[in-house]
PDB file of N, CA and C in Angstrom:
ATOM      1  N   UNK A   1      10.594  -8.890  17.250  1.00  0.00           N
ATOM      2  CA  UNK A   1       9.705  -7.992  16.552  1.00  0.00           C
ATOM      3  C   UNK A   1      10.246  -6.574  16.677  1.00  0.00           C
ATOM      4  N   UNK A   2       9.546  -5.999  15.766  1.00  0.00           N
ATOM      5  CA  UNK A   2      10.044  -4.236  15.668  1.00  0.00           C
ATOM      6  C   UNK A   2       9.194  -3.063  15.214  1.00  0.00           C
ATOM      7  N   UNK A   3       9.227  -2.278  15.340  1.00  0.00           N
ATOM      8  CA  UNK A   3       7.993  -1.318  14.951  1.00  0.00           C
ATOM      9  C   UNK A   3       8.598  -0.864  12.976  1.00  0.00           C
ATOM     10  N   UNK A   4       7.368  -1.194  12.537  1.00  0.00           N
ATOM     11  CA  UNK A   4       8.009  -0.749  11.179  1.00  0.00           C
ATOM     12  C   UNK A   4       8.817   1.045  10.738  1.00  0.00           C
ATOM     13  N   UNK A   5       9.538   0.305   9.892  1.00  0.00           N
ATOM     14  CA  UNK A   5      10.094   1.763   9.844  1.00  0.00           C
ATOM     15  C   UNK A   5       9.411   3.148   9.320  1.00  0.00           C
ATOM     16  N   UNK A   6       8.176   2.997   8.736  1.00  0.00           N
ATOM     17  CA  UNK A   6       8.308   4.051   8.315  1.00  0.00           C
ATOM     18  C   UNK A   6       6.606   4.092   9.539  1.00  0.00           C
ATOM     19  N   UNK A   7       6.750   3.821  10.594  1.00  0.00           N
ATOM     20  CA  UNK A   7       5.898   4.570  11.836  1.00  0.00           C
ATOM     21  C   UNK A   7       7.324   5.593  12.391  1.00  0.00           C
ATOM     22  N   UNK A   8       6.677   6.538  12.909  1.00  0.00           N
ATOM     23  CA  UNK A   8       7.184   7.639  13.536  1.00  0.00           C
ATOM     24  C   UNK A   8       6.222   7.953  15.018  1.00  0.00           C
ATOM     25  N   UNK A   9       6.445   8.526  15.885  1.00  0.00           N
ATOM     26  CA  UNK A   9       6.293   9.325  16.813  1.00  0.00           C
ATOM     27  C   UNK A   9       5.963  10.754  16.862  1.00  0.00           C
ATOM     28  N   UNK A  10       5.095  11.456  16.672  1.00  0.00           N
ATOM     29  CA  UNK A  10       5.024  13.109  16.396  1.00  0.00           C
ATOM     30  C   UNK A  10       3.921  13.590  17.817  1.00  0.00           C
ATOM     31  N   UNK A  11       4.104  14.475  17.843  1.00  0.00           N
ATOM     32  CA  UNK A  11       3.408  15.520  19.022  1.00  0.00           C
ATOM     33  C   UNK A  11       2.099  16.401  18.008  1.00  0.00           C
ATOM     34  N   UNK A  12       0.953  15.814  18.318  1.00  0.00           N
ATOM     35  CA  UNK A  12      -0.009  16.956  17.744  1.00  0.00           C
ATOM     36  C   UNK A  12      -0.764  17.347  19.000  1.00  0.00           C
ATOM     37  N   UNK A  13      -0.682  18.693  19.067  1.00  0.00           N
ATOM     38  CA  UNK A  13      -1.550  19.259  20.261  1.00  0.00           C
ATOM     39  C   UNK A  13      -0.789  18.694  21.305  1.00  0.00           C
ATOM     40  N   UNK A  14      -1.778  18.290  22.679  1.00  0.00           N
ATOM     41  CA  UNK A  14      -1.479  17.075  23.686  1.00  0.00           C
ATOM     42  C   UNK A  14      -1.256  15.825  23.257  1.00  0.00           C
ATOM     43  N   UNK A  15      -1.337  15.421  22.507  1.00  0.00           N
ATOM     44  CA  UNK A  15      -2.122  13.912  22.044  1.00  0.00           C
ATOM     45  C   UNK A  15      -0.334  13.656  21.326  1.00  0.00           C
ATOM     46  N   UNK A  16       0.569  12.162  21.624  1.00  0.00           N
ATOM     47  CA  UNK A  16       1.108  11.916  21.226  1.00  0.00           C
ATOM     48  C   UNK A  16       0.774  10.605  20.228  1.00  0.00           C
ATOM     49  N   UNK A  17       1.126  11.052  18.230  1.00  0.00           N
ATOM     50  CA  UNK A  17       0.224   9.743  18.012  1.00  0.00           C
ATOM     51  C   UNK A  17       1.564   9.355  17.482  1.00  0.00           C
ATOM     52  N   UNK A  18       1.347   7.920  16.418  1.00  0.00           N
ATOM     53  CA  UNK A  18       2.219   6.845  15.584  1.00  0.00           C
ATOM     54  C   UNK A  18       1.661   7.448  13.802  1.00  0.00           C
ATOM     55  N   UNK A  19       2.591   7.748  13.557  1.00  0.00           N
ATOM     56  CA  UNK A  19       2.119   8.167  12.050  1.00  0.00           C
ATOM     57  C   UNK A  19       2.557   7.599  11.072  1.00  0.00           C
ATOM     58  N   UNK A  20       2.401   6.979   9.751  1.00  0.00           N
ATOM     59  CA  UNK A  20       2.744   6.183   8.869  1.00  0.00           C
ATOM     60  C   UNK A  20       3.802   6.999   7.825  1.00  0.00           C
ATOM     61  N   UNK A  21       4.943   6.818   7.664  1.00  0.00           N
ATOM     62  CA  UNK A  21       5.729   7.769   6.829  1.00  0.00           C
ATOM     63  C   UNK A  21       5.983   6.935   5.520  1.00  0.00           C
ATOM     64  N   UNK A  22       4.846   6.979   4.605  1.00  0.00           N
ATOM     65  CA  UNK A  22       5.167   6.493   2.944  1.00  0.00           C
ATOM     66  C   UNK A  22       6.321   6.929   2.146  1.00  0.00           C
ATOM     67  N   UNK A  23       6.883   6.358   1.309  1.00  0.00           N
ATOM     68  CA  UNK A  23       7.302   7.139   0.167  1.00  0.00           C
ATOM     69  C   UNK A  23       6.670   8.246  -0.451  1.00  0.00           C
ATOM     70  N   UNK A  24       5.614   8.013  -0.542  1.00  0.00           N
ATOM     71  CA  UNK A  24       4.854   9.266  -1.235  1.00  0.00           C
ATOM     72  C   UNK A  24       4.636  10.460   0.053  1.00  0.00           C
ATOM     73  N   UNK A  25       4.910  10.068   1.247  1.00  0.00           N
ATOM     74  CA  UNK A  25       4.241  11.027   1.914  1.00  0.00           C
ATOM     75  C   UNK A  25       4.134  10.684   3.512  1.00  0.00           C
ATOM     76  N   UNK A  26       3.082  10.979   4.222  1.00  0.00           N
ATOM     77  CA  UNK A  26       2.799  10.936   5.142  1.00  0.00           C
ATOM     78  C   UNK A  26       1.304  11.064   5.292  1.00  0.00           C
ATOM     79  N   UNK A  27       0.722   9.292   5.584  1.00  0.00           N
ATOM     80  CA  UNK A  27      -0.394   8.673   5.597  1.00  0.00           C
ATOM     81  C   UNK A  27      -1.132   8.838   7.001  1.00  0.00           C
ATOM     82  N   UNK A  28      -2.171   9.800   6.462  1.00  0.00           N
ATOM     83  CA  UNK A  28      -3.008  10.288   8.306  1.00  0.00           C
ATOM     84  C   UNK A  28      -4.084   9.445   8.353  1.00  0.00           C
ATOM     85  N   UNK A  29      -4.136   8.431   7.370  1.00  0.00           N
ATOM     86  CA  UNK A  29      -5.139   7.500   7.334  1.00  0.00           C
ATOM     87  C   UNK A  29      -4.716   6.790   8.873  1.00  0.00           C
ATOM     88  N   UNK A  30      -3.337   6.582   8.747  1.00  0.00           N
ATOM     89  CA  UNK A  30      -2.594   5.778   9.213  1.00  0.00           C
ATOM     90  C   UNK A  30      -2.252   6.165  10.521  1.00  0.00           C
ATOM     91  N   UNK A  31      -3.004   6.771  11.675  1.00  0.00           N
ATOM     92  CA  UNK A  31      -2.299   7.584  12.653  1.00  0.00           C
ATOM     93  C   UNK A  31      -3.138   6.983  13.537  1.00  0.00           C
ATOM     94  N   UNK A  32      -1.777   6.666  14.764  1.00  0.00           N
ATOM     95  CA  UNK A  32      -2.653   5.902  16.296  1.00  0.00           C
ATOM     96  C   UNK A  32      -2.768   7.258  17.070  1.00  0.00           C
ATOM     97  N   UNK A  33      -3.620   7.691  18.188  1.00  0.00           N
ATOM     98  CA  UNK A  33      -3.155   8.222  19.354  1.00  0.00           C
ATOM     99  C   UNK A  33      -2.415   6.890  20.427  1.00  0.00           C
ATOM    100  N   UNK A  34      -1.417   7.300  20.361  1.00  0.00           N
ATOM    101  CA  UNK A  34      -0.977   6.357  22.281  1.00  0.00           C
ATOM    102  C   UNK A  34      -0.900   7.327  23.262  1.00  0.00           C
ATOM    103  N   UNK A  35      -0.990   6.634  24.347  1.00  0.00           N
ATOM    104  CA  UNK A  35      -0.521   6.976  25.786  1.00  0.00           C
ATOM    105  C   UNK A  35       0.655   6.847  26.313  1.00  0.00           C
ATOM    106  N   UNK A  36       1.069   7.678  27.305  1.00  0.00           N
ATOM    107  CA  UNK A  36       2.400   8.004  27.743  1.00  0.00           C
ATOM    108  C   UNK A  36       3.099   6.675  27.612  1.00  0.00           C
ATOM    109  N   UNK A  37       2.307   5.928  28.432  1.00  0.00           N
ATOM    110  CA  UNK A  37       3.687   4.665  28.396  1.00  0.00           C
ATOM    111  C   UNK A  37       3.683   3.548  27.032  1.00  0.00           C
ATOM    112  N   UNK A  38       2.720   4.053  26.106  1.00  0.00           N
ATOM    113  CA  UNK A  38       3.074   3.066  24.654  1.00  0.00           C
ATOM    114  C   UNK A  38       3.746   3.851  24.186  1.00  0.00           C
ATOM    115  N   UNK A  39       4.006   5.468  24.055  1.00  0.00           N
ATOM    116  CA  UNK A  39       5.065   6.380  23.657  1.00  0.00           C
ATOM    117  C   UNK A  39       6.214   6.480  24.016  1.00  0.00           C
ATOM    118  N   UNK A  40       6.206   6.015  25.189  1.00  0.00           N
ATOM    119  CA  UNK A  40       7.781   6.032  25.856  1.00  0.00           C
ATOM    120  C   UNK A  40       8.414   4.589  25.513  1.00  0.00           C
ATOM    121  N   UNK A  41       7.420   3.092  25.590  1.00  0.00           N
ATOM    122  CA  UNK A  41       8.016   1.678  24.799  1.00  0.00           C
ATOM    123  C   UNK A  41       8.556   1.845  23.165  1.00  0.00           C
ATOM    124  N   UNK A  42       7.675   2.777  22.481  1.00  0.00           N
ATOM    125  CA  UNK A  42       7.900   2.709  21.249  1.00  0.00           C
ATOM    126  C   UNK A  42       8.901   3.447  21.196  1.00  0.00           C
ATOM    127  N   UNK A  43       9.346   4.696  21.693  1.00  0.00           N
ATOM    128  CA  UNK A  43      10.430   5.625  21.710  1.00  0.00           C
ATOM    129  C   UNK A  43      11.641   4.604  22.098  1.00  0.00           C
ATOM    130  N   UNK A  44      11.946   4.327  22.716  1.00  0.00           N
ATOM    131  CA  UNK A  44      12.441   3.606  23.986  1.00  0.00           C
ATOM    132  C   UNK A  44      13.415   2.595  22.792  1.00  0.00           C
ATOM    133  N   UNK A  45      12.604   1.862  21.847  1.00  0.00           N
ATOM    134  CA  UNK A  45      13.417   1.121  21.686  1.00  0.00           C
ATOM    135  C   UNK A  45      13.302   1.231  19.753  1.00  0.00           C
ATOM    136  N   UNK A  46      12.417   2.023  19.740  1.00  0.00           N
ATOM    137  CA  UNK A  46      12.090   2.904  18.208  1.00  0.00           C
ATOM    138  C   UNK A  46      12.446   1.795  17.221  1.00  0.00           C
ATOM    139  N   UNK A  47      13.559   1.453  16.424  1.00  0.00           N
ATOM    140  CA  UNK A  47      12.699   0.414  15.345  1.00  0.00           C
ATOM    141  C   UNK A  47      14.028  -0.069  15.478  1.00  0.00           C
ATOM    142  N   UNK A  48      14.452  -0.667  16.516  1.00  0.00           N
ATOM    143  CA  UNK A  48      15.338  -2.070  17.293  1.00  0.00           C
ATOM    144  C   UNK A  48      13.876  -2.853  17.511  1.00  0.00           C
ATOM    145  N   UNK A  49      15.022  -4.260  17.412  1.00  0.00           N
ATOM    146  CA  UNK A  49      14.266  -5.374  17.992  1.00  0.00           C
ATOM    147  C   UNK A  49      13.656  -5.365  19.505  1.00  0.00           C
ATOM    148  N   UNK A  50      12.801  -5.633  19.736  1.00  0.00           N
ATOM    149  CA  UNK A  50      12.272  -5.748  21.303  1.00  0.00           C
ATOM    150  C   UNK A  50      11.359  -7.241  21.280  1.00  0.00           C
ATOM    151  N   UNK A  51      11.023  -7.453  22.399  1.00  0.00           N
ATOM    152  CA  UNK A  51       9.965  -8.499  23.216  1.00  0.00           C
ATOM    153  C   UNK A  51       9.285  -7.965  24.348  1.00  0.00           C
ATOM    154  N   UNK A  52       8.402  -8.722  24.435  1.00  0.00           N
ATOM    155  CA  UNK A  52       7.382  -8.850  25.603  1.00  0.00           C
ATOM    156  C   UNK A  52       8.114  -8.456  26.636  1.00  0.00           C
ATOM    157  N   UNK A  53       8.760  -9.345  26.814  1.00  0.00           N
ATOM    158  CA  UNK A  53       9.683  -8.905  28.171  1.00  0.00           C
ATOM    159  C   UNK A  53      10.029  -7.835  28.871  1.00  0.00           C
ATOM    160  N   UNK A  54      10.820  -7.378  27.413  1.00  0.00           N
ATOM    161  CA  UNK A  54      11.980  -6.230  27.530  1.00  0.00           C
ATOM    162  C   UNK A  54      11.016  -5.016  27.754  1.00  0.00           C
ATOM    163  N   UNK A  55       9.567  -4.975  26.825  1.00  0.00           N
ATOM    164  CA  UNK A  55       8.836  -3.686  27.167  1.00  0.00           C
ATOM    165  C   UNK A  55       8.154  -3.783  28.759  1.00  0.00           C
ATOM    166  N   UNK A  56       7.833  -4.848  29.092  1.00  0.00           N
ATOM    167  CA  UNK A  56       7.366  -4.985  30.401  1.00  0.00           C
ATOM    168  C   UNK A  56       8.382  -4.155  31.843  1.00  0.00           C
ATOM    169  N   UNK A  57       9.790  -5.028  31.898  1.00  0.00           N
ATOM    170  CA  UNK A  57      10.980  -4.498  32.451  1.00  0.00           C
ATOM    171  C   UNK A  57      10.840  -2.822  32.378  1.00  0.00           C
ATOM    172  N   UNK A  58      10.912  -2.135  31.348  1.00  0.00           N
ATOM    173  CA  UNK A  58      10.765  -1.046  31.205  1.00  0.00           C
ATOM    174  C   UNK A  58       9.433  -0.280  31.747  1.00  0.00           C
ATOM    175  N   UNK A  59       8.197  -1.023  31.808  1.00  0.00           N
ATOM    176  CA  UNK A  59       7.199  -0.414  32.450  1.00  0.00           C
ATOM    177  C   UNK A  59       7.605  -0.420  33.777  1.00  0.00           C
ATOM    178  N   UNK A  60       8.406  -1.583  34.482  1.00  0.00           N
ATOM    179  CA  UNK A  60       8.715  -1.770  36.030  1.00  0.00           C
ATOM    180  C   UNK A  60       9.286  -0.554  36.325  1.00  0.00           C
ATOM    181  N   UNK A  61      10.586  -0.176  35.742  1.00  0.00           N
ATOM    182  CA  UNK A  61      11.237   0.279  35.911  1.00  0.00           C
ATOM    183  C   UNK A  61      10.437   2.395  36.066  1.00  0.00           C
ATOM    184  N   UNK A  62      10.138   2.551  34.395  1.00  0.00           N
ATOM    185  CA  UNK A  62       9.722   4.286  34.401  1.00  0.00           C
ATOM    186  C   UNK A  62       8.546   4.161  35.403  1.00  0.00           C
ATOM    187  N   UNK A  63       7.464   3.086  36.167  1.00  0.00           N
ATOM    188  CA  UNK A  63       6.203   3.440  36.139  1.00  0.00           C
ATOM    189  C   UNK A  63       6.133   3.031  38.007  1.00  0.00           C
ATOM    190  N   UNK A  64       7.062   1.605  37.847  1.00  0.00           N
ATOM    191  CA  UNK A  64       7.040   1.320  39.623  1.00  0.00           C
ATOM    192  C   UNK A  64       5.943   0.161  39.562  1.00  0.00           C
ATOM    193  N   UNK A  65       5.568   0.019  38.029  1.00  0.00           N
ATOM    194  CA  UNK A  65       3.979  -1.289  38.670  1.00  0.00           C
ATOM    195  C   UNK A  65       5.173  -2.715  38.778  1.00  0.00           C
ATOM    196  N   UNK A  66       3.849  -3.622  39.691  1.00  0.00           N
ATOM    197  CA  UNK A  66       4.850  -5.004  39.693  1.00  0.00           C
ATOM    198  C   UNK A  66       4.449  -5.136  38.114  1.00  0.00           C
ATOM    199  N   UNK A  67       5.387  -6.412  38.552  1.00  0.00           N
ATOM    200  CA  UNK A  67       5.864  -7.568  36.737  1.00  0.00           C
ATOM    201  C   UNK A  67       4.967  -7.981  35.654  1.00  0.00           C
ATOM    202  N   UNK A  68       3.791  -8.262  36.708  1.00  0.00           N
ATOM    203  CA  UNK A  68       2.499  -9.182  36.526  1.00  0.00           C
ATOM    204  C   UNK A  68       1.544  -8.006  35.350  1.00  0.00           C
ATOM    205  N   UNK A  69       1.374  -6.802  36.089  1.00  0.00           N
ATOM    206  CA  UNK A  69       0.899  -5.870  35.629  1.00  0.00           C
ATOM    207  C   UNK A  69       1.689  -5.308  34.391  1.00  0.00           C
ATOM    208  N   UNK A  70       2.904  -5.416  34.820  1.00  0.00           N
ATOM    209  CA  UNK A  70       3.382  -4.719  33.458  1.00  0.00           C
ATOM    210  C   UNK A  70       3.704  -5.495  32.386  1.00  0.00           C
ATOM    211  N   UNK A  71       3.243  -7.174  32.809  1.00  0.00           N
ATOM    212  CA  UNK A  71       3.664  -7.790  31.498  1.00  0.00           C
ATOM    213  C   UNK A  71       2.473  -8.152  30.736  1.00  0.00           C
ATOM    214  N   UNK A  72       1.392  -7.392  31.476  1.00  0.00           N
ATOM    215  CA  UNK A  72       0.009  -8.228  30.652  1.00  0.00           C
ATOM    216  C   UNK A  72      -0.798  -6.341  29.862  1.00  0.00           C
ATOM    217  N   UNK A  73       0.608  -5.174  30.478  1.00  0.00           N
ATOM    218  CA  UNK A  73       0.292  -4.185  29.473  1.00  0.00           C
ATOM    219  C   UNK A  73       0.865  -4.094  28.258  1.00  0.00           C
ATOM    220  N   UNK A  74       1.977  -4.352  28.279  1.00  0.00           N
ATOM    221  CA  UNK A  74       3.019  -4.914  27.851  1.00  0.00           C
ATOM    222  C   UNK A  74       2.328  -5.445  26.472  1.00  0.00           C
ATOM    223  N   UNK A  75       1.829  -6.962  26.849  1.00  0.00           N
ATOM    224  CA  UNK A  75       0.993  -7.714  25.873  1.00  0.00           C
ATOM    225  C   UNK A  75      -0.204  -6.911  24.975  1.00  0.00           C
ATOM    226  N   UNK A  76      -0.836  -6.135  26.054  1.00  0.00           N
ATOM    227  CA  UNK A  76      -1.831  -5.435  25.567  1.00  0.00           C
ATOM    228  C   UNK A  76      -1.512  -4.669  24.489  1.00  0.00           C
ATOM    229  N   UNK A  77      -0.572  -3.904  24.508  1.00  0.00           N
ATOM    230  CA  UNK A  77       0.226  -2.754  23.307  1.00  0.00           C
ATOM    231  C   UNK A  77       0.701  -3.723  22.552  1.00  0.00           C
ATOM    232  N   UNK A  78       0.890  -4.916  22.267  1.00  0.00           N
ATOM    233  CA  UNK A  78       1.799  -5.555  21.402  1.00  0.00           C
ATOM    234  C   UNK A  78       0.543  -6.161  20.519  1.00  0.00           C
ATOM    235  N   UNK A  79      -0.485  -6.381  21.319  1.00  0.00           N
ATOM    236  CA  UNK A  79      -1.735  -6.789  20.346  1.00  0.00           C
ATOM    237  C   UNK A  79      -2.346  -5.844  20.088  1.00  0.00           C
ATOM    238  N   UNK A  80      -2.495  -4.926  20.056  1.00  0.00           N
ATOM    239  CA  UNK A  80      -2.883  -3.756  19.555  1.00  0.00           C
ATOM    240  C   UNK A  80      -1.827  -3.127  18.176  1.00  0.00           C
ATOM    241  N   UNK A  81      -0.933  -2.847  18.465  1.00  0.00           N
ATOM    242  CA  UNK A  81       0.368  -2.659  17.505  1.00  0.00           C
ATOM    243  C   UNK A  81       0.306  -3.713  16.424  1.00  0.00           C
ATOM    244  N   UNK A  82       0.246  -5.308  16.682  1.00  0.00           N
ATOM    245  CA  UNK A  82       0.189  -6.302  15.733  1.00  0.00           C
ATOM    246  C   UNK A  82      -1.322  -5.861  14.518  1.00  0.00           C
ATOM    247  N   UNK A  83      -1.845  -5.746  15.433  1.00  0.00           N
ATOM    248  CA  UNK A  83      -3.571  -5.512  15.150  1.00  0.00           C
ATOM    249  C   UNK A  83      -3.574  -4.530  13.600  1.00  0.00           C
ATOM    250  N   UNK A  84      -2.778  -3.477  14.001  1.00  0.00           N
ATOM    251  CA  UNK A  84      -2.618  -2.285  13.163  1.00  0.00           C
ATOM    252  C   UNK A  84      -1.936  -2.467  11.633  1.00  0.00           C
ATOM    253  N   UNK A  85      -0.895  -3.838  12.360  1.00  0.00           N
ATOM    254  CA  UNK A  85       0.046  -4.084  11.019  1.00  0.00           C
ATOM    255  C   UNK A  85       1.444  -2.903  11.504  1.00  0.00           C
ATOM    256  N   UNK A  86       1.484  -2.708  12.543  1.00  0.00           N
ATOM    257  CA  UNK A  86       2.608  -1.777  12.716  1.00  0.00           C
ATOM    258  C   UNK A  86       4.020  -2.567  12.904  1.00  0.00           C
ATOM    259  N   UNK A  87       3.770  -3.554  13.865  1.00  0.00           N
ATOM    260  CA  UNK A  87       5.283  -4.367  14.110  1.00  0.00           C
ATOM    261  C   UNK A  87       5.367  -5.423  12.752  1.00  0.00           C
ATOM    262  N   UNK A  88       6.728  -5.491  12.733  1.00  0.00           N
ATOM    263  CA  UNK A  88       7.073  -6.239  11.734  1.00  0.00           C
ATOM    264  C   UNK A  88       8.166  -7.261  12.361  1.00  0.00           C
TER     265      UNK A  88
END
């Protein structure tokens, strides 16, 4: 799976969200807020292929949680993201 291409990453204020980049434009219908560490998975591997796995590993690694924890946040952002229609 992969984050579609035309989501982006932008800085408004504090708040880092996912913004929809149309052909026509740029859809604010279309805008997540995430949190540091769904910003840093989505950055991280931006619109390459990834898995469950691979974003979990990466929570171990920037955050220090065990496996268990980071593979069931991991999951959590990936059903949320699916939810949206964002990964493709």
């Amino acid at each position: 799976m992969k984050i579609k291409e035309e989501y982006s990453i932008r800085k408004v204020g504090d708040e880092e969200v996912l913004i929809s980049h149309q052909s026509e434009g740029t859809d604010f219908s279309r805008v997540m807020v995430l949190n540091a560490s769904a910003a840093c998975l989505i950055r991280e591997t931006e619109h390459r292929p990834f898995d469950a796995k691979q974003w979990a590993e990466s929570l171990v690694v920037h955050y220090g949680i065990d496996r268990e924890r980071a593979e069931a946040d991991a999951e959590q952002v990936i059903a949320k993201l699916r939810r949206e229609q964002v990964i493709e």
